[in-house]
C-alpha atoms as a PDB file:
ATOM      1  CA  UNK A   1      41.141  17.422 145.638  1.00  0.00           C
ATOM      2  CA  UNK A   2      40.778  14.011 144.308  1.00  0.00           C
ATOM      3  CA  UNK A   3      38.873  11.072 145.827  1.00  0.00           C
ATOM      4  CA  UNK A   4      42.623   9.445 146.114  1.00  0.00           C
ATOM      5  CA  UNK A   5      43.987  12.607 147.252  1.00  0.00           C
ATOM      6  CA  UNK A   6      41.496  12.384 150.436  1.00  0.00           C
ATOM      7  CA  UNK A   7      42.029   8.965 150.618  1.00  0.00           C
ATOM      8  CA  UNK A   8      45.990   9.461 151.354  1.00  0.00           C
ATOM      9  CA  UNK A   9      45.533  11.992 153.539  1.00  0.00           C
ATOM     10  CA  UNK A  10      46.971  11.247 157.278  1.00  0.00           C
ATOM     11  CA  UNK A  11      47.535   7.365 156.485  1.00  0.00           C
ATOM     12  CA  UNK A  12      49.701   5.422 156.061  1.00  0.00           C
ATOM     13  CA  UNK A  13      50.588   3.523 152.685  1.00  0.00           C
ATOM     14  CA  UNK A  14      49.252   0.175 154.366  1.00  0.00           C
ATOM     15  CA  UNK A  15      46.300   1.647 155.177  1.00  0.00           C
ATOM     16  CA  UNK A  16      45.658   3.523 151.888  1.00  0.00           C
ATOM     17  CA  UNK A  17      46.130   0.012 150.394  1.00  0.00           C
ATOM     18  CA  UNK A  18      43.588  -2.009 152.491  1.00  0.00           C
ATOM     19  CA  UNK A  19      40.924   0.644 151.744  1.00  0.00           C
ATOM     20  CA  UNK A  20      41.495   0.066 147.712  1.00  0.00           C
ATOM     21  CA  UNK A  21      41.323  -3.495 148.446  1.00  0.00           C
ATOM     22  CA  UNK A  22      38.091  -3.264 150.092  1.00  0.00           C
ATOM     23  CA  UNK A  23      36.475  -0.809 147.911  1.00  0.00           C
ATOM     24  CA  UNK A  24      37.126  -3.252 145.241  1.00  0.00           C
ATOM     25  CA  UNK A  25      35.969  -6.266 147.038  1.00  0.00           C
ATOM     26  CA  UNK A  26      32.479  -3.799 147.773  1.00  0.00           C
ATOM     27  CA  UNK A  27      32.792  -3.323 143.870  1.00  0.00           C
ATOM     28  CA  UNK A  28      33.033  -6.881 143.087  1.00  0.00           C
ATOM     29  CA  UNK A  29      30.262  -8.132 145.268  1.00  0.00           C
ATOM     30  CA  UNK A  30      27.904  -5.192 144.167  1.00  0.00           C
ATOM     31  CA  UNK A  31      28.280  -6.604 140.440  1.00  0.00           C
ATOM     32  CA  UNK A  32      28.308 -10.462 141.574  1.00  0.00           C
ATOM     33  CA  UNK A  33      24.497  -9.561 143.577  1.00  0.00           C
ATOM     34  CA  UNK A  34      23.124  -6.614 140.982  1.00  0.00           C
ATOM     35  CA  UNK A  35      24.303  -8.005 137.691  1.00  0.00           C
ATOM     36  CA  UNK A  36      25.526 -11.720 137.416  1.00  0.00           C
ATOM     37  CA  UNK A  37      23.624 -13.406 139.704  1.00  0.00           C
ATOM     38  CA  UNK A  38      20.165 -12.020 138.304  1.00  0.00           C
ATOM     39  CA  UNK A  39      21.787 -13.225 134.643  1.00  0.00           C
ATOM     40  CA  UNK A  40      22.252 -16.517 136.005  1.00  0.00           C
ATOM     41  CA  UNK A  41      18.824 -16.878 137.284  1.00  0.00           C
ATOM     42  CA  UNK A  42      17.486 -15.850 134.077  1.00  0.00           C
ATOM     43  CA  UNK A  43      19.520 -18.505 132.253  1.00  0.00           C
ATOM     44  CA  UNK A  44      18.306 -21.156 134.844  1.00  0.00           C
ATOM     45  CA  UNK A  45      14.607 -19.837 134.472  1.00  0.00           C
ATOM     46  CA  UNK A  46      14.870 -20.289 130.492  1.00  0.00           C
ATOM     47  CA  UNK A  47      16.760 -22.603 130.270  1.00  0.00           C
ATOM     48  CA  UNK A  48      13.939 -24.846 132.530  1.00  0.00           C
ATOM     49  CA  UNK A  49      10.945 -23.746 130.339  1.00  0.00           C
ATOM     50  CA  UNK A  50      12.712 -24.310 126.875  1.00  0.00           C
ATOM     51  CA  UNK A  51      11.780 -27.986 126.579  1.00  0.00           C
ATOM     52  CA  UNK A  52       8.384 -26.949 127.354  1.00  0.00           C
ATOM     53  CA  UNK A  53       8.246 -24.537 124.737  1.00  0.00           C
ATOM     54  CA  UNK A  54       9.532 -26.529 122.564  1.00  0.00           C
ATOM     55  CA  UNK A  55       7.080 -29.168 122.665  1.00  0.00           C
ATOM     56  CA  UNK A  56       4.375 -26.196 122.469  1.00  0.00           C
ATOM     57  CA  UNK A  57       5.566 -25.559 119.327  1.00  0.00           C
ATOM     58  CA  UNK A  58       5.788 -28.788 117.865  1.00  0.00           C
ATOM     59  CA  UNK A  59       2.673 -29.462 118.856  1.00  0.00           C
ATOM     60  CA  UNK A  60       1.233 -26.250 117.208  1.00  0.00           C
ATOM     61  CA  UNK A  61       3.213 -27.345 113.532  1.00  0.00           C
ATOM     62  CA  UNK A  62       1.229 -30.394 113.877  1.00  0.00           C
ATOM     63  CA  UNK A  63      -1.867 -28.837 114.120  1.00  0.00           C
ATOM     64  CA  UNK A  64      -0.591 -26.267 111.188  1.00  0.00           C
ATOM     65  CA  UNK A  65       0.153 -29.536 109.102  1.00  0.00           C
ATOM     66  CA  UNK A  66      -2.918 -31.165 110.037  1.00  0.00           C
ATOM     67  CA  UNK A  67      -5.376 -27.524 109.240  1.00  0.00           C
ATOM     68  CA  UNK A  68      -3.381 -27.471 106.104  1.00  0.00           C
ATOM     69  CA  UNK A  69      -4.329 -31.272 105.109  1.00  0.00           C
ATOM     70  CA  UNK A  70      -7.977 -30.538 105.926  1.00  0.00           C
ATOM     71  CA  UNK A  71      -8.255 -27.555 104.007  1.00  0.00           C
ATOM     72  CA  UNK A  72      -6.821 -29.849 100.820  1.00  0.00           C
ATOM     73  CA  UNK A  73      -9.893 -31.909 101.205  1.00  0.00           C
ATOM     74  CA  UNK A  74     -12.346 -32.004  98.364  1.00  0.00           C
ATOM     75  CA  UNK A  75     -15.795 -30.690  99.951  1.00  0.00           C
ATOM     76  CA  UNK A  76     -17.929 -34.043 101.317  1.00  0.00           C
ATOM     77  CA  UNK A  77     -19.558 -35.728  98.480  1.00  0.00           C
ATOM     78  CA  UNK A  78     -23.457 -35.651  97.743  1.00  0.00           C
ATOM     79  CA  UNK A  79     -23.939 -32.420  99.619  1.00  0.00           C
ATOM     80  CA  UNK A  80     -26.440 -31.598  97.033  1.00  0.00           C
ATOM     81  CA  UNK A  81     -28.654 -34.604  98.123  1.00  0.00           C
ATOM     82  CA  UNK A  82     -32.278 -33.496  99.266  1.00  0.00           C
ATOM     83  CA  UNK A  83     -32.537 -33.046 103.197  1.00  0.00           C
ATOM     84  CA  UNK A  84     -36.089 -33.975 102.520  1.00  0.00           C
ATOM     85  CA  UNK A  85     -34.605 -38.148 102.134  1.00  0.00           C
ATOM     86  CA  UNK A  86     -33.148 -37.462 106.165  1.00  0.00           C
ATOM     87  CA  UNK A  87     -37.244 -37.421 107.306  1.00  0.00           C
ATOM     88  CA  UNK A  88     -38.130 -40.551 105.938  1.00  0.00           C
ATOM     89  CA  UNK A  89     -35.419 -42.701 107.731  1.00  0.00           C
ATOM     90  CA  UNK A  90     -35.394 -41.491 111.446  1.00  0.00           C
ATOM     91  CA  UNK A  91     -33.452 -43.112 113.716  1.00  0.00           C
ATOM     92  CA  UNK A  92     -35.657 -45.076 116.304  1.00  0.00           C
ATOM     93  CA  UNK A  93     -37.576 -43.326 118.853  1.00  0.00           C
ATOM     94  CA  UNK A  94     -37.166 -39.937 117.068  1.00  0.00           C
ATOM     95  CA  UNK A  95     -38.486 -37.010 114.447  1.00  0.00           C
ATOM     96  CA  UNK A  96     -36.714 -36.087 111.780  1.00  0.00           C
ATOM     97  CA  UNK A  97     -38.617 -32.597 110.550  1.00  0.00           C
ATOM     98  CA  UNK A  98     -36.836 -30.169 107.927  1.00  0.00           C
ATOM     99  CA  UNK A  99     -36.797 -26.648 109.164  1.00  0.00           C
ATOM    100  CA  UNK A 100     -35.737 -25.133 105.560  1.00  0.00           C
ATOM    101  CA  UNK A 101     -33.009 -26.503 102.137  1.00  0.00           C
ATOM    102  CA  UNK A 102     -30.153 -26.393 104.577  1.00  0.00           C
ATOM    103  CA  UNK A 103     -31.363 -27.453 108.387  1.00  0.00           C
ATOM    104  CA  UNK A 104     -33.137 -30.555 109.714  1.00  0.00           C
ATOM    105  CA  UNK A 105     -34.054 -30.751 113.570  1.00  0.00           C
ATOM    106  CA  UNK A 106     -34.077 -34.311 115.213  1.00  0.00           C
ATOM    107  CA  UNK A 107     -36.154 -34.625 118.338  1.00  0.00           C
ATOM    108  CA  UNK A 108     -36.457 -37.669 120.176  1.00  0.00           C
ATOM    109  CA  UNK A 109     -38.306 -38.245 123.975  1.00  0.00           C
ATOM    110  CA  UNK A 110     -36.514 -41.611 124.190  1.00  0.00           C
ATOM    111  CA  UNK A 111     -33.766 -43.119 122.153  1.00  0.00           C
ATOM    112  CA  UNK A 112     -30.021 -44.427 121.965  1.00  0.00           C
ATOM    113  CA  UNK A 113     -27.676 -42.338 122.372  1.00  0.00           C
ATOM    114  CA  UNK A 114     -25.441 -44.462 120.397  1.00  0.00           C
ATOM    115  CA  UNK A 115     -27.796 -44.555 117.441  1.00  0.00           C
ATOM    116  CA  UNK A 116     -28.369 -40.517 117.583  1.00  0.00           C
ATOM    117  CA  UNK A 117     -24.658 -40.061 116.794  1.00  0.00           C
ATOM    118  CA  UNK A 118     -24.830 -42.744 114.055  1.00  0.00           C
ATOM    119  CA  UNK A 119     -27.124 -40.923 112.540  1.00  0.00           C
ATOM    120  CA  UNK A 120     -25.401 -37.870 112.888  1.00  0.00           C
ATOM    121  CA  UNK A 121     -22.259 -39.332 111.236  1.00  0.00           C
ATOM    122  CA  UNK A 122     -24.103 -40.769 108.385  1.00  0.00           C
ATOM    123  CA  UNK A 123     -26.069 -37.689 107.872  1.00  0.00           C
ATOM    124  CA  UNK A 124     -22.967 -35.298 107.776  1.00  0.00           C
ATOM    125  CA  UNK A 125     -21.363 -38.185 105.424  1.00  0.00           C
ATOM    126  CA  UNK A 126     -24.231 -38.263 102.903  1.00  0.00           C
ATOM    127  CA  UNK A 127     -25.726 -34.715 103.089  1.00  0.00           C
ATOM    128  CA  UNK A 128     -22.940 -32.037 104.685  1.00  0.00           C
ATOM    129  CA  UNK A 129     -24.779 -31.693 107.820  1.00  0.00           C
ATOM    130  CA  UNK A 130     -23.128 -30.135 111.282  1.00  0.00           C
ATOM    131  CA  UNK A 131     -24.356 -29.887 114.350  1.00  0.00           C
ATOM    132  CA  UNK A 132     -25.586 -26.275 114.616  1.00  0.00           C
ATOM    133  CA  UNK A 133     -26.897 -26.970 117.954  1.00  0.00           C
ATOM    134  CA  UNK A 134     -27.739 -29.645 120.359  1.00  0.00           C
ATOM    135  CA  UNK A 135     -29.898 -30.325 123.469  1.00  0.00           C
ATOM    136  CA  UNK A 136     -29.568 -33.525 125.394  1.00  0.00           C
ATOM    137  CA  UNK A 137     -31.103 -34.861 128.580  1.00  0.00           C
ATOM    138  CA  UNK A 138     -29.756 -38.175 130.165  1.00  0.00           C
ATOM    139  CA  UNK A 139     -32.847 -40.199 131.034  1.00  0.00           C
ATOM    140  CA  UNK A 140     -32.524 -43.338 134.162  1.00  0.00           C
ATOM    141  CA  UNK A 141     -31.973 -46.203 131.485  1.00  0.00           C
ATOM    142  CA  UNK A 142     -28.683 -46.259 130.650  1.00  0.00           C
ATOM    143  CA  UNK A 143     -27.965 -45.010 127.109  1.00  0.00           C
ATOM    144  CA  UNK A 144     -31.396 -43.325 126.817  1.00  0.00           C
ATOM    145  CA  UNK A 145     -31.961 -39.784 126.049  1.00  0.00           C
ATOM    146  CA  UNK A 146     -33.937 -37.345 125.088  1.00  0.00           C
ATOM    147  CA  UNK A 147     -32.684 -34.530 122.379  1.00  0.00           C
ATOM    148  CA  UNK A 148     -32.902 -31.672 120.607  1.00  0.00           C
ATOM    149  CA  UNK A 149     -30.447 -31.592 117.500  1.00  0.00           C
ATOM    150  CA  UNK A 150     -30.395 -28.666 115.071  1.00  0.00           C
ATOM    151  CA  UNK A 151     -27.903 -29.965 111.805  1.00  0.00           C
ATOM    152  CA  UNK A 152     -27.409 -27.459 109.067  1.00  0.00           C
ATOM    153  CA  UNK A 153     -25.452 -27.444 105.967  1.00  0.00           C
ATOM    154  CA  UNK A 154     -23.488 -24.428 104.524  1.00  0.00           C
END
């Protein structure tokens, strides 16, 4: 015996009809809650993070572009000039001491900050140096420090 079959059993045709009509109203809600309404948060959810993403990845091409611009570079001019030139024009109030061909460390109990990075710019400009490390204490003056810089070339 059918589902149907039991259905009609003993009622009437009204009644019979009423039960279809709320089995499919229990049918219709049950896909509304379990399937569409989990959809449309989804959407909503996306749909609220794509501008985000978007600017994520523009941001990330620009950073592509800008990798692929530096890697285009010719390497920094007069990286073959001798370290050994860096010791004899120290920045004031430090040492300038060559540790080996491709690393100079600066030391300094007391100077500028402002004219430590100076001479780091000018030293990476006319010899390839980086930072390979660094060590810097604030002193009371304003500006003063003392450091510890490590610069080596590749």
């Amino acid at each position: 015996m059918s589902f149907l079959d039991r259905l009609r059993d003993g009622r009437s045709e009204g009644e019979v009809l009423a039960a279809k009509a709320l089995a499919a109203v229990v049918v219709l809600v049950l896909v509304l809650a379990l399937v569409w309404l989990p959809l449309q948060r989804t959407r909503a959810r996306l749909e609220a993070e794509l501008p985000a993403l978007r600017a994520t990845l523009a941001a990330m091409q620009r950073e592509a572009d800008e990798a692929k611009r530096l890697r285009a570079l010719p390497p920094a001019a007069n990286q073959q000039a001798p370290i050994g030139s860096l010791a004899s024009a120290p920045p004031a109030g430090a040492q300038v001491n060559v540790v080996d061909p491709k690393r100079v460390r600066l030391t300094a109990a007391d100077a500028t900050f402002t004219t430590l990075l100076e001479w780091m710019v000018a030293a990476q400009a006319s010899h390839g140096l980086r930072v390979e490390s660094a060590r810097l204490e604030a002193l009371p003056a304003t500006g003063r420090v003392k450091a510890d810089i490590l610069m080596s070339r590749s």
